[in-house]
Protein backbone atom coordinates (compact mmCIF):
# COMPACT_ATOMS: atom_id res chain seq x y z
CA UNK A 1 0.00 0.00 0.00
CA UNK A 2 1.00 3.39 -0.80
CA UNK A 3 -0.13 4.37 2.07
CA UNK A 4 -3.23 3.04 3.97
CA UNK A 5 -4.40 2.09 7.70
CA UNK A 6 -3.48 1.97 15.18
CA UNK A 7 -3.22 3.96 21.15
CA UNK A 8 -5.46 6.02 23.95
CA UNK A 9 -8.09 8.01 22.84
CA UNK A 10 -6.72 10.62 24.76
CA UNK A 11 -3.12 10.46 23.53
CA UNK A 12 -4.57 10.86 19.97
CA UNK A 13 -6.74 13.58 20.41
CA UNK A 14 -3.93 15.40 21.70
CA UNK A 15 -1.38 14.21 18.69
CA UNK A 16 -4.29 16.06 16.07
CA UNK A 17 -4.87 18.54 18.14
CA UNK A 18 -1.04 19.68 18.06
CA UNK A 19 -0.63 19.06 14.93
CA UNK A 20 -3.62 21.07 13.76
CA UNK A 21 -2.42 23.87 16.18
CA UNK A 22 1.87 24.25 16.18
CA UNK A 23 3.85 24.71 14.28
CA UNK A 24 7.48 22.89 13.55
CA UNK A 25 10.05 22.70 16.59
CA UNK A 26 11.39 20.02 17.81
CA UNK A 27 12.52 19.89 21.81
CA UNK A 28 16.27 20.53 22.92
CA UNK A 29 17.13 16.86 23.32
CA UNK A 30 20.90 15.38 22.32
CA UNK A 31 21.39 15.15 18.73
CA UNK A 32 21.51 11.65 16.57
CA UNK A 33 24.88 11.63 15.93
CA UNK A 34 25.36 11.70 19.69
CA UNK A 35 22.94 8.62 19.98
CA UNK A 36 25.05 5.72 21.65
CA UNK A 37 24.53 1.80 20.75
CA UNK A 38 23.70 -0.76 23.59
CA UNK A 39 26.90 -2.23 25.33
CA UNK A 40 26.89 -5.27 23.49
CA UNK A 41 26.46 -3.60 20.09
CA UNK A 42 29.63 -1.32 21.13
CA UNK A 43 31.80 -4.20 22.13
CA UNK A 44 30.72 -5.77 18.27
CA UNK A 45 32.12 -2.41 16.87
CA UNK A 46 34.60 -3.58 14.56
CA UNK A 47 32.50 -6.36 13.86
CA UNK A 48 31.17 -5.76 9.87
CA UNK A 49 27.35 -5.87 11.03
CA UNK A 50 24.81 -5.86 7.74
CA UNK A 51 21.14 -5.08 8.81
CA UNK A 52 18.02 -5.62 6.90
CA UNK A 53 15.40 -2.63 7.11
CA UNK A 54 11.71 -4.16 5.49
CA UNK A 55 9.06 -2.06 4.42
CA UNK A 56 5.93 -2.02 2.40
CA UNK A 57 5.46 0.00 -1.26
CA UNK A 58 5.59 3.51 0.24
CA UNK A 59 7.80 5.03 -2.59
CA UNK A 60 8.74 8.16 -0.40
CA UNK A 61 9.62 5.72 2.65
CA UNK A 62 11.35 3.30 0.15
CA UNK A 63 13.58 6.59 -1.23
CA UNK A 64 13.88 8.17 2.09
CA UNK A 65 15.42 5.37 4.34
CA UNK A 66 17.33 4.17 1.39
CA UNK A 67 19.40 7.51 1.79
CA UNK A 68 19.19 7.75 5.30
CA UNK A 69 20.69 5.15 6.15
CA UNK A 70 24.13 5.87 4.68
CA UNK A 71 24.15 8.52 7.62
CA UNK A 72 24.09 5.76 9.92
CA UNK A 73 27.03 3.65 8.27
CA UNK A 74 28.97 7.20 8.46
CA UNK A 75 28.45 7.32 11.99
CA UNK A 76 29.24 3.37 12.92
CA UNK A 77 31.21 2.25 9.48
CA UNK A 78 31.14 -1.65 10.38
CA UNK A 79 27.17 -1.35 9.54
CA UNK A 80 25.56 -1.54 6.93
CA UNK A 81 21.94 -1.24 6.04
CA UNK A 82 19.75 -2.84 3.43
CA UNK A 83 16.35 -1.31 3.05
CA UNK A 84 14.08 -3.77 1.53
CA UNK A 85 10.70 -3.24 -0.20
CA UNK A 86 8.19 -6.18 0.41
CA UNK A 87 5.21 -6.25 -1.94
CA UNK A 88 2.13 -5.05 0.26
CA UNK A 89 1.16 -4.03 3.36
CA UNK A 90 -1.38 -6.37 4.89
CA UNK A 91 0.55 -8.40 6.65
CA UNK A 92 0.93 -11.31 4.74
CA UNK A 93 4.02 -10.60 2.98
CA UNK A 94 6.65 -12.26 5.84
CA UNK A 95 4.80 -15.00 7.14
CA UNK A 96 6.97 -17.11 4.98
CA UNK A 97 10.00 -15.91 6.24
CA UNK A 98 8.29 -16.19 9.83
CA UNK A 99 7.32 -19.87 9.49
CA UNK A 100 11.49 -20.26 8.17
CA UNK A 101 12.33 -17.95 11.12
CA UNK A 102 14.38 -15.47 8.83
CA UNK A 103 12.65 -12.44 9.25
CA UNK A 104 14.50 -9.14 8.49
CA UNK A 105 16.19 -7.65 11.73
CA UNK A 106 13.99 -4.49 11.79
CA UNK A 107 10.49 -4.09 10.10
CA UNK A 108 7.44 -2.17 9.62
CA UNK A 109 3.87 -3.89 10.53
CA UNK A 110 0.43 -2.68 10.09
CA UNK A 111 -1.62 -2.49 13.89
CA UNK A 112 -2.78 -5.70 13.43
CA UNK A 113 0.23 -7.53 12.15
CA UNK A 114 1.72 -6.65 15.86
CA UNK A 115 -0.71 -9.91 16.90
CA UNK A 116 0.76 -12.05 14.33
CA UNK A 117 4.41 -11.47 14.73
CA UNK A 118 4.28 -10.75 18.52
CA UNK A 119 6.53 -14.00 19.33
CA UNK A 120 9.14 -12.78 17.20
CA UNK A 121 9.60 -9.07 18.22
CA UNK A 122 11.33 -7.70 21.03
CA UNK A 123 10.36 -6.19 23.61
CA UNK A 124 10.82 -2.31 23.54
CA UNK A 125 9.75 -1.14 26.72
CA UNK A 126 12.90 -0.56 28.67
CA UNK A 127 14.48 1.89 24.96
CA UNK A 128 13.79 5.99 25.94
CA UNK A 129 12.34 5.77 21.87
CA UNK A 130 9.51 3.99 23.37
CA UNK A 131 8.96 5.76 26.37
CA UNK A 132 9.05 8.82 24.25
CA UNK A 133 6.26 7.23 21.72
CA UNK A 134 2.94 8.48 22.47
CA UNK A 135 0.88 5.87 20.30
CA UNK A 136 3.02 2.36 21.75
CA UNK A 137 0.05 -0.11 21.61
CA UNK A 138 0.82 -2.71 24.08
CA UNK A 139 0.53 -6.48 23.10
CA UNK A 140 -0.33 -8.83 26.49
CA UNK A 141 1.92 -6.28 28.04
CA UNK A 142 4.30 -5.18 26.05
CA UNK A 143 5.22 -2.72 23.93
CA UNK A 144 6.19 -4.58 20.47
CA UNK A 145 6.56 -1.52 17.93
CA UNK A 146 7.17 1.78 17.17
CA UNK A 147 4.39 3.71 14.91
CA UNK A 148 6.22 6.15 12.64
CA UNK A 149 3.22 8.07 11.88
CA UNK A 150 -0.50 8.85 12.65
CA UNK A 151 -2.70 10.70 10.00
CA UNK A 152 -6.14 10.91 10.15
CA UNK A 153 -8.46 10.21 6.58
CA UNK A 154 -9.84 13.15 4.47
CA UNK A 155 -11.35 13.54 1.22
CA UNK A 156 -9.50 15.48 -0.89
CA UNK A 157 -10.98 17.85 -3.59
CA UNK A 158 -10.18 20.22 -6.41
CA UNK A 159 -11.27 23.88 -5.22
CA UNK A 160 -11.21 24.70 -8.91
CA UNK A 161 -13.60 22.35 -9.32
CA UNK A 162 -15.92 23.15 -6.90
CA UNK A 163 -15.98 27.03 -7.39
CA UNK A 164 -16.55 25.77 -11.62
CA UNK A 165 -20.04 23.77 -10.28
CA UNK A 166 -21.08 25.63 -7.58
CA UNK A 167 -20.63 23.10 -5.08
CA UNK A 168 -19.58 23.70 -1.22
CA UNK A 169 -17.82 21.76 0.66
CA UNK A 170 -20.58 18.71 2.06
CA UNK A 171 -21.17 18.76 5.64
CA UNK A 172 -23.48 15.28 5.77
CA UNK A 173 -23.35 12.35 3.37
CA UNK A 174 -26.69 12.94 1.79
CA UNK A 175 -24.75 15.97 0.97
CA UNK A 176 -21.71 14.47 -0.27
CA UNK A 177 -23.77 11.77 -2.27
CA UNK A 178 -25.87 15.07 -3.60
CA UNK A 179 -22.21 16.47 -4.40
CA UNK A 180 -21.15 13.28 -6.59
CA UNK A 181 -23.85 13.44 -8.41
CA UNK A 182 -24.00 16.97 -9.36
CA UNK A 183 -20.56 16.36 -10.69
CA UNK A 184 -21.61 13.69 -12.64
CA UNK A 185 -23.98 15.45 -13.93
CA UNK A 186 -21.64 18.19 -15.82
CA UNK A 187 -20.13 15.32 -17.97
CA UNK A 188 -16.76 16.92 -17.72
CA UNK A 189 -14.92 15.45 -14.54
CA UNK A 190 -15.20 11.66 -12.71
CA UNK A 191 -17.24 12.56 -9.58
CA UNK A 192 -15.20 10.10 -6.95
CA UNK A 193 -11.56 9.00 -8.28
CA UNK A 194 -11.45 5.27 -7.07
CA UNK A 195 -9.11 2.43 -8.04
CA UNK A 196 -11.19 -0.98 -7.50
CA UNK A 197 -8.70 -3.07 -9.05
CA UNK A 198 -6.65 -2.23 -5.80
CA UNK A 199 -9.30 -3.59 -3.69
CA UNK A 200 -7.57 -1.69 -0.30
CA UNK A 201 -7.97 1.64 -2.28
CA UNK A 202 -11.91 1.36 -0.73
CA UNK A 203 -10.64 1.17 2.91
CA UNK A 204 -12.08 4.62 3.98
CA UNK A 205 -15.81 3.63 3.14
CA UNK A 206 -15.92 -0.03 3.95
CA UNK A 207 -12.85 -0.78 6.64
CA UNK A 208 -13.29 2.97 8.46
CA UNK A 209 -16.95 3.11 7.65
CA UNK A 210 -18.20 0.95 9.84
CA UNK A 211 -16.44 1.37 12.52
CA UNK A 212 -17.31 5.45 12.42
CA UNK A 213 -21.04 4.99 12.32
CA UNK A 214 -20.76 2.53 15.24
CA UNK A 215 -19.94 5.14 17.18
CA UNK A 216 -17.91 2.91 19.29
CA UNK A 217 -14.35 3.67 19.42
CA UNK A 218 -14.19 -0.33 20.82
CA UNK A 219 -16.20 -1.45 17.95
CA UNK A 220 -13.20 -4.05 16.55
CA UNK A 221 -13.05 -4.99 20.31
CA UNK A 222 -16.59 -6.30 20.60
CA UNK A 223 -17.25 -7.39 17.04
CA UNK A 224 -16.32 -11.49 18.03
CA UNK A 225 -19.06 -10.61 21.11
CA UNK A 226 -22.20 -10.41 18.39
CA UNK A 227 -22.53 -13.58 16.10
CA UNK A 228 -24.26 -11.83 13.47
CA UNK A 229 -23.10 -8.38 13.07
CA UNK A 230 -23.25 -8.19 9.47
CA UNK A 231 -27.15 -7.52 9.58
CA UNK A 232 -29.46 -4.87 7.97
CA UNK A 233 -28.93 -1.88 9.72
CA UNK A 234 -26.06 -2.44 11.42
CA UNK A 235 -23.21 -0.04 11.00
CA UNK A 236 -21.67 -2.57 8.00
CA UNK A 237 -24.87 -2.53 6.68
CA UNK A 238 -25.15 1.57 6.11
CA UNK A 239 -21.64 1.22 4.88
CA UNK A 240 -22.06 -1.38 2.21
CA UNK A 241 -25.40 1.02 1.17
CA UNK A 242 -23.44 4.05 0.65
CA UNK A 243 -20.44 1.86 -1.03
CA UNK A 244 -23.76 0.68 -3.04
CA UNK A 245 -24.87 3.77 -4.21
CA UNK A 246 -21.69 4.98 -5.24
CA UNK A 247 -21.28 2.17 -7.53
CA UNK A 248 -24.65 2.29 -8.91
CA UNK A 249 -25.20 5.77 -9.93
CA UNK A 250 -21.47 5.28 -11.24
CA UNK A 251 -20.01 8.17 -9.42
CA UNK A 252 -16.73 6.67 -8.86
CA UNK A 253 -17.24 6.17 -13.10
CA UNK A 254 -18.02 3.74 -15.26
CA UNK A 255 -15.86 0.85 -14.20
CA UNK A 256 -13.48 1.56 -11.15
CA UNK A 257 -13.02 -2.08 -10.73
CA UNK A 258 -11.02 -1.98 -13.82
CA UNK A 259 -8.78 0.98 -12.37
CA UNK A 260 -5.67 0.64 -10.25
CA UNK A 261 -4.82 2.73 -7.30
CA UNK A 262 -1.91 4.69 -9.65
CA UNK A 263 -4.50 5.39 -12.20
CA UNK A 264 -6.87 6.42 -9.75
CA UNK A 265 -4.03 8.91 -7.85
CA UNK A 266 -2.97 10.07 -11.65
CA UNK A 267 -6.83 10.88 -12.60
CA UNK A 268 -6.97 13.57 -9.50
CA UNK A 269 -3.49 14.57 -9.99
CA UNK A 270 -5.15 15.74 -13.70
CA UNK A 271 -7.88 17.30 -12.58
CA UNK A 272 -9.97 14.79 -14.42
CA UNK A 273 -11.68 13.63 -11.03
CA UNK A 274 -13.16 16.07 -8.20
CA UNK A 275 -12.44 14.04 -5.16
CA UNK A 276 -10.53 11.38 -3.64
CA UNK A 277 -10.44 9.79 -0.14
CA UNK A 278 -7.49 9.10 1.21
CA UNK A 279 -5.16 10.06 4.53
CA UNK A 280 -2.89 12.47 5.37
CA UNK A 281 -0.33 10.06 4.22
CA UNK A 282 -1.05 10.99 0.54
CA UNK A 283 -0.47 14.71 0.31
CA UNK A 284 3.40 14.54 -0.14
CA UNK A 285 3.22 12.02 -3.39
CA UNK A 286 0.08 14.59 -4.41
CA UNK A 287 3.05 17.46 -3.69
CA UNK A 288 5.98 15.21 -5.37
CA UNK A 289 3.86 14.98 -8.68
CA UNK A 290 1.90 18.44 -9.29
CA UNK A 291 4.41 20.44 -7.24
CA UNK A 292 2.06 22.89 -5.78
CA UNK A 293 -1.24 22.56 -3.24
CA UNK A 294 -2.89 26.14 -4.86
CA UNK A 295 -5.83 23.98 -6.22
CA UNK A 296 -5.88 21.38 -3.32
CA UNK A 297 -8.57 20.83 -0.36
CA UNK A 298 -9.35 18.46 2.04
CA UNK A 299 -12.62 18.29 4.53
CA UNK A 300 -13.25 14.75 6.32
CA UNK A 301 -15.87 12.33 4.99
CA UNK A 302 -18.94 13.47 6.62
CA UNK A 303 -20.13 10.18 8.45
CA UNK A 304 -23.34 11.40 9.20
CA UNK A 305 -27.38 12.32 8.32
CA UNK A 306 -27.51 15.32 10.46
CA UNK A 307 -25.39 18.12 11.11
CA UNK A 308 -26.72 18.27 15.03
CA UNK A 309 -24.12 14.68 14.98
CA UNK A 310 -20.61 15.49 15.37
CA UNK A 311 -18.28 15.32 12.64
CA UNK A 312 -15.59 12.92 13.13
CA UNK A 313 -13.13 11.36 11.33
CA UNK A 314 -10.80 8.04 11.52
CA UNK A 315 -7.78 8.63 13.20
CA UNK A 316 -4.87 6.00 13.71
CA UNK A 317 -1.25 5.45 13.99
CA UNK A 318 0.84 3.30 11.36
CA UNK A 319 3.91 1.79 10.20
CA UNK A 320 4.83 0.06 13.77
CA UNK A 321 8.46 -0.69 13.44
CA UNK A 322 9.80 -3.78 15.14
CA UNK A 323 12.89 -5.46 16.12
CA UNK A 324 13.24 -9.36 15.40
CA UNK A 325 14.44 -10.95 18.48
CA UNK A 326 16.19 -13.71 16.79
CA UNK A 327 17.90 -11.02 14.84
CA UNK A 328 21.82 -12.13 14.73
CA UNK A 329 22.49 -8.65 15.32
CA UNK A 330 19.82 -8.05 17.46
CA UNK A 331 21.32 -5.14 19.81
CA UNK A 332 22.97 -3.44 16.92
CA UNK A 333 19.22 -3.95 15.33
CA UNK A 334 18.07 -2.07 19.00
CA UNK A 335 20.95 0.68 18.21
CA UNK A 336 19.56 1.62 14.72
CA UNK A 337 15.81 1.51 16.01
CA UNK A 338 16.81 4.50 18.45
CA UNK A 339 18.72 6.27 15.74
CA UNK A 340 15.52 5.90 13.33
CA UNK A 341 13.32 7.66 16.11
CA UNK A 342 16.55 10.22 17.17
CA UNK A 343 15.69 13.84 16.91
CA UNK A 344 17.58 14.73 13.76
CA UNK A 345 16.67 11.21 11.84
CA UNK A 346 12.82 11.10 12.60
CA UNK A 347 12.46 14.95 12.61
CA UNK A 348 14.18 14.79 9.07
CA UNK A 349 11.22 11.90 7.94
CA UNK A 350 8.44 14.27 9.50
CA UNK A 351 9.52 17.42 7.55
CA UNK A 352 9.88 14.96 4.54
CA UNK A 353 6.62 12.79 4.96
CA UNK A 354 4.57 15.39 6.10
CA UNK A 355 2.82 13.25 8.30
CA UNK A 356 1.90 13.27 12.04
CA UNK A 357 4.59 12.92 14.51
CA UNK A 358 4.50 10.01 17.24
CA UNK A 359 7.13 11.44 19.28
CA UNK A 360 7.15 13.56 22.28
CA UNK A 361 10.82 14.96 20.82
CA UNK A 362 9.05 15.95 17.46
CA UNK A 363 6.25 18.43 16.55
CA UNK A 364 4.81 18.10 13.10
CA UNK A 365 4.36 21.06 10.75
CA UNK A 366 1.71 21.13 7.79
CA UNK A 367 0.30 24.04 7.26
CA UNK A 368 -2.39 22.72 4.35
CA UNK A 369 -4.26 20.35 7.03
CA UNK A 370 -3.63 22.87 9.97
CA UNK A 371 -5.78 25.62 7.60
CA UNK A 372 -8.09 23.23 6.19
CA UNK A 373 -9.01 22.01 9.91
CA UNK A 374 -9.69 25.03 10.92
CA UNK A 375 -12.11 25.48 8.17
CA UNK A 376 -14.83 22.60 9.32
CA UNK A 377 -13.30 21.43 12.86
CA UNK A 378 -13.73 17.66 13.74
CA UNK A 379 -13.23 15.26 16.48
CA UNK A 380 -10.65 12.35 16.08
CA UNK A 381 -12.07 8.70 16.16
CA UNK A 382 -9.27 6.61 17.19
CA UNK A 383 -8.76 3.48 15.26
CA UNK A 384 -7.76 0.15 17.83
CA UNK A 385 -7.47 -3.40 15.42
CA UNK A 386 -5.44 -4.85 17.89
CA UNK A 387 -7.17 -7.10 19.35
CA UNK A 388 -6.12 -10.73 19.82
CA UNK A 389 -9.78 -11.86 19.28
CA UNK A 390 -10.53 -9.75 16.82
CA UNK A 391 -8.10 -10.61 14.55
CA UNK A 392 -8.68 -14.16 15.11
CA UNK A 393 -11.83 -14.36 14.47
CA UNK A 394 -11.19 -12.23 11.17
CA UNK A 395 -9.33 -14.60 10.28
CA UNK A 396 -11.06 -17.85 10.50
CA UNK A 397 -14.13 -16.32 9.36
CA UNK A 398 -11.72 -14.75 5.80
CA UNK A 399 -13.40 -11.48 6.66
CA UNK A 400 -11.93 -8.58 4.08
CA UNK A 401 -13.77 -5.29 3.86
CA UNK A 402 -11.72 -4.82 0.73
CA UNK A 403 -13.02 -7.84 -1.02
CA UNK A 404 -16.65 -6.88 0.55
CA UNK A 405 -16.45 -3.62 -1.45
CA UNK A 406 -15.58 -5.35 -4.73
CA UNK A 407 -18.23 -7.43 -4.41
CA UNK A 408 -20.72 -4.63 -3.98
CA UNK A 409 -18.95 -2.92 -7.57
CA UNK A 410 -19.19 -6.57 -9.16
CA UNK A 411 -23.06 -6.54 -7.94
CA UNK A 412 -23.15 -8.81 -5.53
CA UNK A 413 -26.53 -8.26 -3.67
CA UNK A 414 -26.25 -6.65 0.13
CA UNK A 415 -28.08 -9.33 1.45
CA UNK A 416 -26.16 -12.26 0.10
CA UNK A 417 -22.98 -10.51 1.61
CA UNK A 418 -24.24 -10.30 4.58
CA UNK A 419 -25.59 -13.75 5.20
CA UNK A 420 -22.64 -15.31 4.04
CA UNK A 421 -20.60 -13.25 6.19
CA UNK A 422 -22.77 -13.57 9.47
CA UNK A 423 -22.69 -17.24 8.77
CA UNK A 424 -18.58 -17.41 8.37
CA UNK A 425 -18.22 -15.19 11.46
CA UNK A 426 -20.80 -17.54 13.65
CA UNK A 427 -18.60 -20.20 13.14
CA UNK A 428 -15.14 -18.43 13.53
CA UNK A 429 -16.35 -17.74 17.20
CA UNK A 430 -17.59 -20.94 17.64
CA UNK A 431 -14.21 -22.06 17.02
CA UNK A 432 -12.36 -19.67 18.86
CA UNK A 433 -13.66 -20.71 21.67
């Protein structure tokens, strides 16, 4: 994923909050270069030491770390680091190498994936990094990985556009549904740029969807409690509608299922689409391409009927980097996690990924979401999918909100979904049990 996709309510409100509100500065604490290694990784200095950094299709990561890490070999020359692009970001992509016990010494996860590779990764708890973290999610206790980022989700629109129509920005989703359709209506741009052939690309309408209009922050938590929560009017089930309706008034166009996530980024990018929904995470490769934000906005998906209900929007951390215990280098593996969350490092990736900072050491600085907030103000909904049960239940039951929402384009009926999902997820429990 090029992105996409986890923490105290508090804590988070606070991280948007700041964000929203300050501006770059970082505190007065010692510099990366001054950084020192672990005991044992010291004694190892002259030892040639070759590290193996993983990470998921995130082009600006992939570029970024590649050159930042030939800092690090500067500063202890017997180590060197390979960063290494694995082909998505769901988790899947080293369970082979987990199974053969050869997974990279330092890597980043999804939430989630913190469940599946907790036996491997070491604990962080006692590194100042982690104590510094204000997102650690702790698994049965400990504190497993390091998010790099939190962003919350948006939908991002062409102001150009807009003021050409005569549309405002939509403050419920009748109104944004109203909004698609006007644009459709001109004939001259694709209402809702959406790349269906990337079946993650619908995670803000079917993954975050019904989890927002639960209006349970714990809603992943106590999904495995309800044997049949895939039922008409659930939460999923005004989701799937509105993922529905899109498809069949064609406001995402004619055949998004036949569109990739590139083609879908390159369509906005061209002005030949008015919106697209997708995180923070996506402004700098919209900045690396078209060079300027002049004709950019972003409000967050109105997940809601009435304006009297308050506006939220998902909120989460991401890219939780871990340490494999059964690294061979596994304190030198320790030494370059602290350098990649060190002041100068991770306050370098910040200004560079204009993203969220997780650290207590870093403020973030983006002025585009700090004065689009403060054009329609929102509340963060944190994002937990954590949890042990959850996940396992997910994943006996082959539950995908990805592949749900490709269904619903293909035109699979509602009701079909659902049954055959209520009647998967009544049995994962069973046999969880």
């Amino acid at each position: 994923m090029n992105k996409k996709k986890w923490l105290s309510t508090l804590g988070m409100t606070t991280l948007v909050m700041a964000s929203v509100l300050s501006g770059c500065g970082t505190k007065d604490i010692p510099s990366a270069s001054t950084a020192t290694a672990s005991t044992k990784a010291t004694q190892k200095a002259a030892e040639p030491v070759k590290l193996k950094f993983a990470m998921w299709e995130a082009q600006g990561d992939i570029d970024f770390w590649t050159e930042k890490v030939k800092e690090y070999t500067k500063l202890k020359p017997n180590v060197s680091v390979e960063v290494l692009k694995v082909p998505d970001n769901k988790g899947q992509y080293l369970k082979v190498n987990l199974a053969a016990n050869d997974l990279p010494d330092v890597f980043y996860m999804k939430p989630a994936a913190l469940q599946v590779y907790k036996q491997a990764l070491l604990p962080l708890d006692d590194l100042q990094v982690a104590k510094d973290n204000k997102f650690t999610t702790k698994i049965d206790g400990k504190t497993l990985g390091l998010p790099l980022v939190s962003f919350y989700e948006v939908v991002y629109y062409h102001p150009s556009i807009f003021k050409e129509l005569g549309l405002e920005v939509p403050k419920t989703m009748p109104e944004y549904i109203a909004l698609l359709e006007k644009v459709k209506a001109s004939g001259k741009y694709t209402p809702l740029s959406l790349g269906m052939k990337d079946s993650w690309t619908s995670y803000p309408f079917m993954e975050f969807g019904p989890h927002i209009l639960s209006g349970d922050e714990g809603f992943l938590t106590n999904l495995p409690k309800n044997e049949a929560p895939f039922s008409a009017n659930s939460s999923f089930d005004k989701a799937a509608k509105f993922v529905q309706e899109i498809a069949t008034k064609k406001l995402a166009g004619s055949d998004p299922l036949s569109i990739s996530f590139d083609q879908e980024t390159q369509a906005f990018e061209a002005k030949k689409a008015a919106t697209i929904a997708l995180g923070q995470w996506y402004y700098p490769s919209y900045m690396e391409k078209v060079k300027a934000d002049d004709d950019l906005g972003a409000f967050v998906l109105p997940w809601r009927n009435s304006e009297s209900e308050p506006l939220t929007t998902m909120t989460m951390s991401d890219m939780h980097v871990g340490v494999n215990k059964n690294s061979k280098n596994v304190e030198e593996a320790k030494a370059f996690l602290q350098w990649v969350f060190s002041k100068d490092v991770y306050g370098a990736y910040i200004s560079t990924s204009k993203q969220m900072s997780t650290m207590t050491t870093v403020t973030s600085d983006n002025p585009f979401f700090a004065k689009e907030a403060q054009k329609t103000p929102f509340k963060p909904f944190v994002y937990n999918g954590t949890d042990e049960m959850y996940n396992k239940v997910k994943a006996a039951a082959q539950y995908d909100p990805s592949l749900v929402a490709q269904d619903i384009f293909a035109g699979k009926s509602i009701d079909k979904i659902e049954g055959d999902l209520n009647n998967k997820w009544k049995k994962a429990i069973d046999s969880s049990k």
